[in-house]
PDB file of N, CA and C in Angstrom:
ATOM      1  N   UNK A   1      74.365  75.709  92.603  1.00  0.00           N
ATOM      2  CA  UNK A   1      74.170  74.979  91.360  1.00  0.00           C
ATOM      3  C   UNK A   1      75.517  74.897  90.656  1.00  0.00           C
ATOM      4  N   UNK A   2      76.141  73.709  90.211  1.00  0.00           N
ATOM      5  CA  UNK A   2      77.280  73.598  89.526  1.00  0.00           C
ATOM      6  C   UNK A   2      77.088  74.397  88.249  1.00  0.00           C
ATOM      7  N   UNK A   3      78.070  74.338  87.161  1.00  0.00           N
ATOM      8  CA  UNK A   3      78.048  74.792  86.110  1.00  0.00           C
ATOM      9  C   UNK A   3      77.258  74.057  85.289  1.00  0.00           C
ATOM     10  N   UNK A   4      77.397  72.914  85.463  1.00  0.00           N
ATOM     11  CA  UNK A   4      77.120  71.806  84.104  1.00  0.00           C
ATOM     12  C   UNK A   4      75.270  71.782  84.606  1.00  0.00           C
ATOM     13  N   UNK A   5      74.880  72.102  85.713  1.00  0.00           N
ATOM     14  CA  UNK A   5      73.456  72.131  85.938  1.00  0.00           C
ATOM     15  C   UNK A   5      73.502  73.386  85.456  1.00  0.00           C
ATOM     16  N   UNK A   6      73.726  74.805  84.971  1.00  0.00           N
ATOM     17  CA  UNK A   6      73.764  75.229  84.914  1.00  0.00           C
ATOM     18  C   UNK A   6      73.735  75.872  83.199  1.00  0.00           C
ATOM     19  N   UNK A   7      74.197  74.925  82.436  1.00  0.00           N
ATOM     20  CA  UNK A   7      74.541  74.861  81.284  1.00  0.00           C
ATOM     21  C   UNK A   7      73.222  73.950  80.910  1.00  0.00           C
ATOM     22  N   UNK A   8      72.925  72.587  81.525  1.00  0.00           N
ATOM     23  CA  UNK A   8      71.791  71.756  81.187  1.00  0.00           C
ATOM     24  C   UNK A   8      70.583  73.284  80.708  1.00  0.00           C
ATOM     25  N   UNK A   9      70.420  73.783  82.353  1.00  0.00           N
ATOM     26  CA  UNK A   9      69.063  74.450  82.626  1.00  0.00           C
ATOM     27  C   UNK A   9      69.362  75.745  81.248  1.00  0.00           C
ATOM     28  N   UNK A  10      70.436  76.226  81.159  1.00  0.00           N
ATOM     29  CA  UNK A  10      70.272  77.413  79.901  1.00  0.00           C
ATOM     30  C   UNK A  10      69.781  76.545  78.249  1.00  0.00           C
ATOM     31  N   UNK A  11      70.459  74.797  78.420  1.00  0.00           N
ATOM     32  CA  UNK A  11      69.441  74.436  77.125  1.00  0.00           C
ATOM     33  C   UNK A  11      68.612  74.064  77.414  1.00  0.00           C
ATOM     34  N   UNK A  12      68.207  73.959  78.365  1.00  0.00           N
ATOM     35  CA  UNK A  12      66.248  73.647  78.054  1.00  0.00           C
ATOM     36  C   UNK A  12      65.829  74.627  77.927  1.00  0.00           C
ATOM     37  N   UNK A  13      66.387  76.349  78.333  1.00  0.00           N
ATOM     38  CA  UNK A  13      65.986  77.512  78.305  1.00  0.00           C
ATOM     39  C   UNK A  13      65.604  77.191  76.214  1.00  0.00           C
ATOM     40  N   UNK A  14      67.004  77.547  75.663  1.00  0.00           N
ATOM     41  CA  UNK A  14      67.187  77.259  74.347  1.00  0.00           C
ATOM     42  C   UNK A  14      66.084  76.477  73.698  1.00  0.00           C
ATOM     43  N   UNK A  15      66.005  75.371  74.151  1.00  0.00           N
ATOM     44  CA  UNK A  15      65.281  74.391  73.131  1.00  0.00           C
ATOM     45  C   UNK A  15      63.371  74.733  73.479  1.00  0.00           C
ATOM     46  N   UNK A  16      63.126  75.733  74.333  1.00  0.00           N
ATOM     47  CA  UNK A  16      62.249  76.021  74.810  1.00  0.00           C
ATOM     48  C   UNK A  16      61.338  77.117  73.787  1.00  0.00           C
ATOM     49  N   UNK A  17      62.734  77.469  73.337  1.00  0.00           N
ATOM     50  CA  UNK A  17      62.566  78.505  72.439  1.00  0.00           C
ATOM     51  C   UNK A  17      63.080  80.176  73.333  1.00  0.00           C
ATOM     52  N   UNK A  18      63.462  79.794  74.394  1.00  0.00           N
ATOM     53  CA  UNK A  18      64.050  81.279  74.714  1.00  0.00           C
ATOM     54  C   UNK A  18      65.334  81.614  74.861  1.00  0.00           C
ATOM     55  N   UNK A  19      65.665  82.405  73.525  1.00  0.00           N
ATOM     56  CA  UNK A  19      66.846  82.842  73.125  1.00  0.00           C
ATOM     57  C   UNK A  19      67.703  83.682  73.760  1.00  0.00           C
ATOM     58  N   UNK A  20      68.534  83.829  73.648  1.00  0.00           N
ATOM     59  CA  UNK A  20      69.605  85.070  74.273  1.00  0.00           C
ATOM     60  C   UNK A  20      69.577  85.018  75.835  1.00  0.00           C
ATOM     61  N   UNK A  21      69.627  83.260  76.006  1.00  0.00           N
ATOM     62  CA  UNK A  21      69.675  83.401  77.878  1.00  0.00           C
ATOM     63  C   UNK A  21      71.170  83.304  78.792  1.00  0.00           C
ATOM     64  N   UNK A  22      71.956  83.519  78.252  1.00  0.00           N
ATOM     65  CA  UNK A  22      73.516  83.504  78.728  1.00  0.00           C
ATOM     66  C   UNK A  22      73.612  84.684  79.249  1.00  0.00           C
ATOM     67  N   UNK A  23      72.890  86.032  79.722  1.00  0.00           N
ATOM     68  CA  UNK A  23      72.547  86.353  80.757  1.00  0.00           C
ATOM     69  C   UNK A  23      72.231  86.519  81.644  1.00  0.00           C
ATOM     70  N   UNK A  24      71.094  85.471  82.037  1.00  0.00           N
ATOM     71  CA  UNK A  24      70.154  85.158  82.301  1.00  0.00           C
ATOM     72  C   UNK A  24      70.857  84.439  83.997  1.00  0.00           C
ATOM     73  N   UNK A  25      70.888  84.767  85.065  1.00  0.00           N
ATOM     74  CA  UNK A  25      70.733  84.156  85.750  1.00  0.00           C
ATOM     75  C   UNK A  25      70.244  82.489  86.266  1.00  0.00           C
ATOM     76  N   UNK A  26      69.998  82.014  87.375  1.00  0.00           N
ATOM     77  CA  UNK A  26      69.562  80.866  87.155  1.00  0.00           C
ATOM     78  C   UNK A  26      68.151  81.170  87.875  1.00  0.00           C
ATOM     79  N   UNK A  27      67.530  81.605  88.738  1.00  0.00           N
ATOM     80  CA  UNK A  27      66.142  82.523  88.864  1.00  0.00           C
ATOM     81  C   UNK A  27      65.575  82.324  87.825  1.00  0.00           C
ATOM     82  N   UNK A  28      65.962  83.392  86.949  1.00  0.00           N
ATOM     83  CA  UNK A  28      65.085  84.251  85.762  1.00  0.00           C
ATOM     84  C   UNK A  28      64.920  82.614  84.703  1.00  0.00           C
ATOM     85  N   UNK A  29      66.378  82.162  84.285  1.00  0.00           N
ATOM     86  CA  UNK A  29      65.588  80.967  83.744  1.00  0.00           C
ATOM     87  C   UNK A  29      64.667  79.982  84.302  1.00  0.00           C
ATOM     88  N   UNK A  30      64.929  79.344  85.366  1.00  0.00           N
ATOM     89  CA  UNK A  30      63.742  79.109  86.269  1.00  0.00           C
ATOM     90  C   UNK A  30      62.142  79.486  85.756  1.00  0.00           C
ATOM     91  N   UNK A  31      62.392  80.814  86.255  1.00  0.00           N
ATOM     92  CA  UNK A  31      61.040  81.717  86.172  1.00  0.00           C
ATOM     93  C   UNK A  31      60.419  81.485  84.364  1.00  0.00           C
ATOM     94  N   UNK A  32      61.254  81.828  83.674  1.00  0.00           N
ATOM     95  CA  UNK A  32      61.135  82.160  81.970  1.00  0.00           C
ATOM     96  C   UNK A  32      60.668  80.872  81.930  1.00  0.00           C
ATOM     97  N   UNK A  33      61.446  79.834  81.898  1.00  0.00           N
ATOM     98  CA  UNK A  33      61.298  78.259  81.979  1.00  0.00           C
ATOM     99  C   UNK A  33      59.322  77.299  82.375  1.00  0.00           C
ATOM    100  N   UNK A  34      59.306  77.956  83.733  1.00  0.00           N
ATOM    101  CA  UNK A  34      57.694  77.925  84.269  1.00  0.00           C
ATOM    102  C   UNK A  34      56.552  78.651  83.556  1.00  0.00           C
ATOM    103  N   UNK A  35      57.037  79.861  83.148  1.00  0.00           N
ATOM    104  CA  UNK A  35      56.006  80.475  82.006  1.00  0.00           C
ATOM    105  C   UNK A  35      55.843  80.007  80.945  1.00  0.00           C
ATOM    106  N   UNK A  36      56.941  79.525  79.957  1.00  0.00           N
ATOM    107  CA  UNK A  36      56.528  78.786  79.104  1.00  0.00           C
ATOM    108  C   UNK A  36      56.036  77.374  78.970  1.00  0.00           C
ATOM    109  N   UNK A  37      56.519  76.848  80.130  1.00  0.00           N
ATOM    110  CA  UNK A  37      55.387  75.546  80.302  1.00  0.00           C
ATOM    111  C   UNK A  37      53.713  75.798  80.602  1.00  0.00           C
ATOM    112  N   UNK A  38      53.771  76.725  80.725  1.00  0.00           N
ATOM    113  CA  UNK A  38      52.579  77.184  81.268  1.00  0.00           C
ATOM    114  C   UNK A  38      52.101  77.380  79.908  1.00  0.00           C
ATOM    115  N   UNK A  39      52.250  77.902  79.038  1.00  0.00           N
ATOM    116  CA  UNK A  39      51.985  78.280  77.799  1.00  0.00           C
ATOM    117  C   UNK A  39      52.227  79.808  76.933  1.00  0.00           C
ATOM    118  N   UNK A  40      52.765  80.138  78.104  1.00  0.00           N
ATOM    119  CA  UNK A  40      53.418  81.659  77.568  1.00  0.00           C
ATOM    120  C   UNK A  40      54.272  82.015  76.789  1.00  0.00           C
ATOM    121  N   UNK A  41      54.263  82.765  75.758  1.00  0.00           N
ATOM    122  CA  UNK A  41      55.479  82.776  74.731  1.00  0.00           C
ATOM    123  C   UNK A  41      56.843  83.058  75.306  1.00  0.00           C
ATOM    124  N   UNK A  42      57.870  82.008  74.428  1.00  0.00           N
ATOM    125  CA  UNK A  42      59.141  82.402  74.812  1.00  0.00           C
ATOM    126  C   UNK A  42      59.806  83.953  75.113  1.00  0.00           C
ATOM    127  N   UNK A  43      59.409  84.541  74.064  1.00  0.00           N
ATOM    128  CA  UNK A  43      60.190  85.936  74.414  1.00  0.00           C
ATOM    129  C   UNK A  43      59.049  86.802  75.580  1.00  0.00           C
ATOM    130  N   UNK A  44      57.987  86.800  75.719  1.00  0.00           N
ATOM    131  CA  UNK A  44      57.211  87.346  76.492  1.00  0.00           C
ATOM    132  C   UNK A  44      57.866  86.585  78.155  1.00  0.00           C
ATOM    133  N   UNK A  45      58.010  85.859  78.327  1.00  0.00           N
ATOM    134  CA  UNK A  45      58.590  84.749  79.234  1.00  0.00           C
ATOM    135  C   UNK A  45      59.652  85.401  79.615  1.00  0.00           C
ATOM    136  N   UNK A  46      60.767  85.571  78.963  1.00  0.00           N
ATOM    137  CA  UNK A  46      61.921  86.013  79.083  1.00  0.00           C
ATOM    138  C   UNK A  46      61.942  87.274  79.616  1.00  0.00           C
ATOM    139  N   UNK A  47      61.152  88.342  79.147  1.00  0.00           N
ATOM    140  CA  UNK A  47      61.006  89.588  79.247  1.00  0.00           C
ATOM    141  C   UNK A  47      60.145  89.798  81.038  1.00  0.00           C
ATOM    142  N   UNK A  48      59.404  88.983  81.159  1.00  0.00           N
ATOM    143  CA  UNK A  48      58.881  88.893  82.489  1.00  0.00           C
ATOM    144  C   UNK A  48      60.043  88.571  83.609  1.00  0.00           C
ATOM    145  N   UNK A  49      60.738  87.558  83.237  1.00  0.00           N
ATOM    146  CA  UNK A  49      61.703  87.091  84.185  1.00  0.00           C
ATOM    147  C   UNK A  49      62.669  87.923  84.188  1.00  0.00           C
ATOM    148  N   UNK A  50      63.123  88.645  83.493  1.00  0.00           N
ATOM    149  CA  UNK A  50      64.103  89.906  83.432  1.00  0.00           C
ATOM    150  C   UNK A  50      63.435  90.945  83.827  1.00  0.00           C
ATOM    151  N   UNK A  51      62.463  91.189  84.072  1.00  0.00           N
ATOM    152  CA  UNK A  51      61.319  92.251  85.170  1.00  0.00           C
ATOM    153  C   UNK A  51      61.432  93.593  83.746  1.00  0.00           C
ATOM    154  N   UNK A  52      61.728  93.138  82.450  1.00  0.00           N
ATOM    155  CA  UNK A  52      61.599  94.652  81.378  1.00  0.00           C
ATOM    156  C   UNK A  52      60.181  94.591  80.967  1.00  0.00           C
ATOM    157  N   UNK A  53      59.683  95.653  80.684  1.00  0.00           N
ATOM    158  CA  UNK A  53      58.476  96.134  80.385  1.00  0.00           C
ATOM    159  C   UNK A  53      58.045  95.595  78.790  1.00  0.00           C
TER     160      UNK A  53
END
């Protein structure tokens, strides 16, 4: 994945409502990304895709 796909996919992370993803691998946003389309809350989302409790 280039950067600039890379940068796209962290703002849709953003505008998704899931914050603090410049950690975030491109997986985990992926993953975070599918949960909240699904209807799962942003930070619950995030916290799944980062495998924290």
């Amino acid at each position: 994945m280039s950067d600039e796909d890379l940068r796209e996919l962290r703002q849709r992370a953003h505008d998704a409502g899931i914050r603090g993803n410049s950690k975030m691998d491109e997986q985990q946003l992926r993953e975070a990304l599918r949960r909240v389309e699904h209807g799962e809350d942003p930070i619950e989302a995030k916290r799944d895709a980062h495998g924290w409790d």
